[in-house]
C-alpha atoms as a PDB file:
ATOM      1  CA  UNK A   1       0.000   0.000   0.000  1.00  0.00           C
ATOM      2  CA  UNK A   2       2.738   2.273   0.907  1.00  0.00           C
ATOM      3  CA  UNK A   3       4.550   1.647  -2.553  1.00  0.00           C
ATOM      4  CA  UNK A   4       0.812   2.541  -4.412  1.00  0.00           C
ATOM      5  CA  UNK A   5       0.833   5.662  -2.048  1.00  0.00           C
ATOM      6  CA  UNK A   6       4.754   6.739  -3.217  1.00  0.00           C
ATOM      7  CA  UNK A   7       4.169   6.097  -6.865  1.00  0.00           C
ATOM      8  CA  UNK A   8       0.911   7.825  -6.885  1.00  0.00           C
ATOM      9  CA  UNK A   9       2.951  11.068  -5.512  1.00  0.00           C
ATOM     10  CA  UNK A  10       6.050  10.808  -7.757  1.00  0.00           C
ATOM     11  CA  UNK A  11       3.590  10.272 -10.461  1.00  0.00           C
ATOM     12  CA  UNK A  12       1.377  13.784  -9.440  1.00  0.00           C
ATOM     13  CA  UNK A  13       4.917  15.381  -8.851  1.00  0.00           C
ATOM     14  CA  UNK A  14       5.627  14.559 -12.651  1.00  0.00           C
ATOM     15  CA  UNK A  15       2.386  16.460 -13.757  1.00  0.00           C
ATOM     16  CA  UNK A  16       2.964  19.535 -12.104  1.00  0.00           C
ATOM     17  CA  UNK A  17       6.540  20.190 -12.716  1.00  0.00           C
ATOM     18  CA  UNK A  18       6.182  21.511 -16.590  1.00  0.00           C
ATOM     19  CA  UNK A  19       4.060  23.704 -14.972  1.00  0.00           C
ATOM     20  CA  UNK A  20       6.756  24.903 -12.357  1.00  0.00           C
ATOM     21  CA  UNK A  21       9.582  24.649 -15.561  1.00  0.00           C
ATOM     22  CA  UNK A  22       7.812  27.448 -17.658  1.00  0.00           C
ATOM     23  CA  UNK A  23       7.391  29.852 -14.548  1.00  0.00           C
ATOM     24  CA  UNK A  24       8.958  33.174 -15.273  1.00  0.00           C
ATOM     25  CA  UNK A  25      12.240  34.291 -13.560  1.00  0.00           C
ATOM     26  CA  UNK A  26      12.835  37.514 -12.355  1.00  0.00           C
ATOM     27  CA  UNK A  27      15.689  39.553 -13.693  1.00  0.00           C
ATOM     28  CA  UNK A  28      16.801  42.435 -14.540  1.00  0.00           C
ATOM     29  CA  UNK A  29      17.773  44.007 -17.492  1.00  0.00           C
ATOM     30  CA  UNK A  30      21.454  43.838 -17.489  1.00  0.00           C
ATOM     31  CA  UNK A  31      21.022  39.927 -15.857  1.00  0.00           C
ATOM     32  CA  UNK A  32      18.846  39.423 -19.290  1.00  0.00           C
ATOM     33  CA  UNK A  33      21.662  40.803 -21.261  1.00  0.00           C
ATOM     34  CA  UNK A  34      24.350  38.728 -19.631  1.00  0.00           C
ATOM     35  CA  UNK A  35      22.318  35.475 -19.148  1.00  0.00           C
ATOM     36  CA  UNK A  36      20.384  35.437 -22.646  1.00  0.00           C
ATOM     37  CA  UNK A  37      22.078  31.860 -23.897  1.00  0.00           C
ATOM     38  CA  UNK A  38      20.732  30.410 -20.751  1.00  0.00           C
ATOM     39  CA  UNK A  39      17.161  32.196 -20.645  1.00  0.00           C
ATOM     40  CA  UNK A  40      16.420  32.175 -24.909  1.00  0.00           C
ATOM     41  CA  UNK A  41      12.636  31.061 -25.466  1.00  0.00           C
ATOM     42  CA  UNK A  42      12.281  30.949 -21.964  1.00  0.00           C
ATOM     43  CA  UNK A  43       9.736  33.061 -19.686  1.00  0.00           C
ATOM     44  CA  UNK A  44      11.226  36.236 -18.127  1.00  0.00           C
ATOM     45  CA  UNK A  45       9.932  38.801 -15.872  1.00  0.00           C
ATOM     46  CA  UNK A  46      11.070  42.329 -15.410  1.00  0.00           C
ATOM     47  CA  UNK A  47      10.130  45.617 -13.871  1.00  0.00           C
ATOM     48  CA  UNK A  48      11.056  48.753 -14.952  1.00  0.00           C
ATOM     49  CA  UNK A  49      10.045  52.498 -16.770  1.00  0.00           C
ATOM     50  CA  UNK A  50       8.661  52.801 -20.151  1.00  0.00           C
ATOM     51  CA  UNK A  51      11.055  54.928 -21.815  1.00  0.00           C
ATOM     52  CA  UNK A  52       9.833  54.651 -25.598  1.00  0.00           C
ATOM     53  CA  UNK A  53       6.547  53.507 -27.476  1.00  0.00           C
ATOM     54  CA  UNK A  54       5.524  52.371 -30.866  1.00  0.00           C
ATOM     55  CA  UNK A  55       1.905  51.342 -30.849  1.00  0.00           C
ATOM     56  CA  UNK A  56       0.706  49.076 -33.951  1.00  0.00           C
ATOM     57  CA  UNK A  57       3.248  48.084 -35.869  1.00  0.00           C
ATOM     58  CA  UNK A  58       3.571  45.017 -37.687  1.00  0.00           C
ATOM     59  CA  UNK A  59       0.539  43.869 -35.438  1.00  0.00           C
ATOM     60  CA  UNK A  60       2.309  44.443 -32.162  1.00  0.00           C
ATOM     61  CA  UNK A  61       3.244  47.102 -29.496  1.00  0.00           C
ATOM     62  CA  UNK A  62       6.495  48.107 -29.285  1.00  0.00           C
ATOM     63  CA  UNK A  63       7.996  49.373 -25.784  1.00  0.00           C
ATOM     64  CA  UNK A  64      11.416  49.805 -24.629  1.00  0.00           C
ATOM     65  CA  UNK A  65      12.062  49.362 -20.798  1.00  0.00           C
ATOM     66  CA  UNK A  66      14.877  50.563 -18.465  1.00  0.00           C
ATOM     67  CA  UNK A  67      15.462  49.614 -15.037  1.00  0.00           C
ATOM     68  CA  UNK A  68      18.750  51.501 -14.248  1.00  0.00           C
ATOM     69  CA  UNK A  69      21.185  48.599 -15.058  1.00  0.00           C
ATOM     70  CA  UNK A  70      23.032  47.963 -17.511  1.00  0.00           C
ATOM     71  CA  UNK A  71      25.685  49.671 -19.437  1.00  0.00           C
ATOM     72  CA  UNK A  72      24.513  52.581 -22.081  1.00  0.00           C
ATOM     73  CA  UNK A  73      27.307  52.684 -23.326  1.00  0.00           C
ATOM     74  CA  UNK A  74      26.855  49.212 -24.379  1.00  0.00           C
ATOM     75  CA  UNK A  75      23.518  49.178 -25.295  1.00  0.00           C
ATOM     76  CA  UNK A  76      22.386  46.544 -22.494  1.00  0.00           C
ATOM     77  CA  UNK A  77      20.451  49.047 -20.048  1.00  0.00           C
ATOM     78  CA  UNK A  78      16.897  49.051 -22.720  1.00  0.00           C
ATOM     79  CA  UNK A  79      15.294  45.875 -23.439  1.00  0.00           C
ATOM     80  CA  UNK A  80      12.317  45.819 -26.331  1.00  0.00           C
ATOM     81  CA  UNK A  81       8.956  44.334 -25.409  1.00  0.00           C
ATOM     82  CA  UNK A  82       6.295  43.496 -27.533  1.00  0.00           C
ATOM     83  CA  UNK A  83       2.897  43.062 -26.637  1.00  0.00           C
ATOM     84  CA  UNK A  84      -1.011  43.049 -27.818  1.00  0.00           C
ATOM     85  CA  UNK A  85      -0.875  45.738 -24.256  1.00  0.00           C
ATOM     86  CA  UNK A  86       0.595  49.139 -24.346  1.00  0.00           C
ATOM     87  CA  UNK A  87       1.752  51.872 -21.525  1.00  0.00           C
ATOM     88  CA  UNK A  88       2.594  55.516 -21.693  1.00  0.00           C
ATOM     89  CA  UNK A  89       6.190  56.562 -21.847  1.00  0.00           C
ATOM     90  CA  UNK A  90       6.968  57.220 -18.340  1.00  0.00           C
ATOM     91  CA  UNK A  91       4.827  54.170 -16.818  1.00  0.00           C
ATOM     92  CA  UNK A  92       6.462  51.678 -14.486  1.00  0.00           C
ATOM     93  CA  UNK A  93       5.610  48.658 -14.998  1.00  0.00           C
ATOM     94  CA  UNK A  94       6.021  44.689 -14.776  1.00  0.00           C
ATOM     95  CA  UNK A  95       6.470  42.618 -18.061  1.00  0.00           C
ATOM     96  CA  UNK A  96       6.296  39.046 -18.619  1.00  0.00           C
ATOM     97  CA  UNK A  97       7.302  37.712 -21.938  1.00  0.00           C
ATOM     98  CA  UNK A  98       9.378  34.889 -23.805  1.00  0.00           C
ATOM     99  CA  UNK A  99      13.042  36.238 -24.181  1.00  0.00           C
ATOM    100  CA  UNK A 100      13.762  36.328 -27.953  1.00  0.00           C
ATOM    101  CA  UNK A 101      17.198  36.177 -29.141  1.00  0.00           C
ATOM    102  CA  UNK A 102      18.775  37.713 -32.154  1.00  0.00           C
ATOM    103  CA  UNK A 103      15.470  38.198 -33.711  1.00  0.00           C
ATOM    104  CA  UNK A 104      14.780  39.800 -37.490  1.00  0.00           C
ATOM    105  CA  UNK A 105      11.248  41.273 -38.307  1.00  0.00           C
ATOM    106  CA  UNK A 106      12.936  42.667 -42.024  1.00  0.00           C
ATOM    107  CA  UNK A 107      12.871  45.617 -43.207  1.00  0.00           C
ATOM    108  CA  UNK A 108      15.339  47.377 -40.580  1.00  0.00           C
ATOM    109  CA  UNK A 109      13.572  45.796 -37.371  1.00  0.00           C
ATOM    110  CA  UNK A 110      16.630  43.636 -35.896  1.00  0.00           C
ATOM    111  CA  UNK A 111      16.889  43.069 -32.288  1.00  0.00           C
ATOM    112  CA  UNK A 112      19.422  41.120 -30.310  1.00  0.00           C
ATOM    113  CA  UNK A 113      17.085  40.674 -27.722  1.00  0.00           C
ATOM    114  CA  UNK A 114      13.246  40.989 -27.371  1.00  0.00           C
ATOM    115  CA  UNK A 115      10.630  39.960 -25.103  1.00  0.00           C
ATOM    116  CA  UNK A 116       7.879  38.849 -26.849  1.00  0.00           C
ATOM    117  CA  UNK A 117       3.966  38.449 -26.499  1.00  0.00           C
ATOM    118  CA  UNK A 118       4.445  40.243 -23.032  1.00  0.00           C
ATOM    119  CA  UNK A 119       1.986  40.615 -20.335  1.00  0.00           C
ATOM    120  CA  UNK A 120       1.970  44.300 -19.087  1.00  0.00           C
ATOM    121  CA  UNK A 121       1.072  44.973 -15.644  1.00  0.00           C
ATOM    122  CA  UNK A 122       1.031  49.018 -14.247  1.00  0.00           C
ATOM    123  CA  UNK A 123       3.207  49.221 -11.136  1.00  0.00           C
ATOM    124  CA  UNK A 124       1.994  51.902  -8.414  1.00  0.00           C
END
């Protein structure tokens, strides 16, 4: 009975954990930059201020986030969200999205990193 009882558990453990593996992490931007091999098509959360928008193009919001890390100089302190939501420039807010890597929309619109099909959530 005890063996039925073990199995059954292992067996519900099994169930949940794809459900635990495609959690998002929380980073920030500069940890996104330095981490993307390891966090590429996975779910990422960040938090940060709205610095740009470009509503409707190519069927998608475009907003660029800051969080005050990250290098300027370098380019890795704004991260590029897309989303089916939108904020005002100036907003902070949370994002969740799938980190993109190296990603090329054509016609000019190349990122090395995006979050994609992002969740937007106003922070007070």
């Amino acid at each position: 009975m005890n063996r039925t009882r073990i199995l059954a558990a292992l067996f519900s453990l099994a169930l949940l954990a794809p459900a635990f593996a495609d959690e998002a992490v929380q980073k920030s931007i500069a940890a996104v930059y330095k981490e993307k091999a390891e966090l590429a098509g996975k779910p990422v959360k960040l938090q940060g201020k709205v610095v740009k928008v470009n509503n409707n193009i190519m069927n998608r919001n475009f907003l660029h986030l800051q969080d005050g890390s990250g290098d300027p100089a370098l380019g890795t302190n704004d991260l590029t969200i897309t989303s089916d939501g939108t904020a005002a420039m100036g907003d902070t807010v949370s994002v969740t999205g799938t980190l993109a890597v190296d990603t090329d929309f054509g016609s000019g619109y190349k990122y090395p990193l995006l979050l994609e099909k992002a969740t937007i959530t106003q922070v007070p």
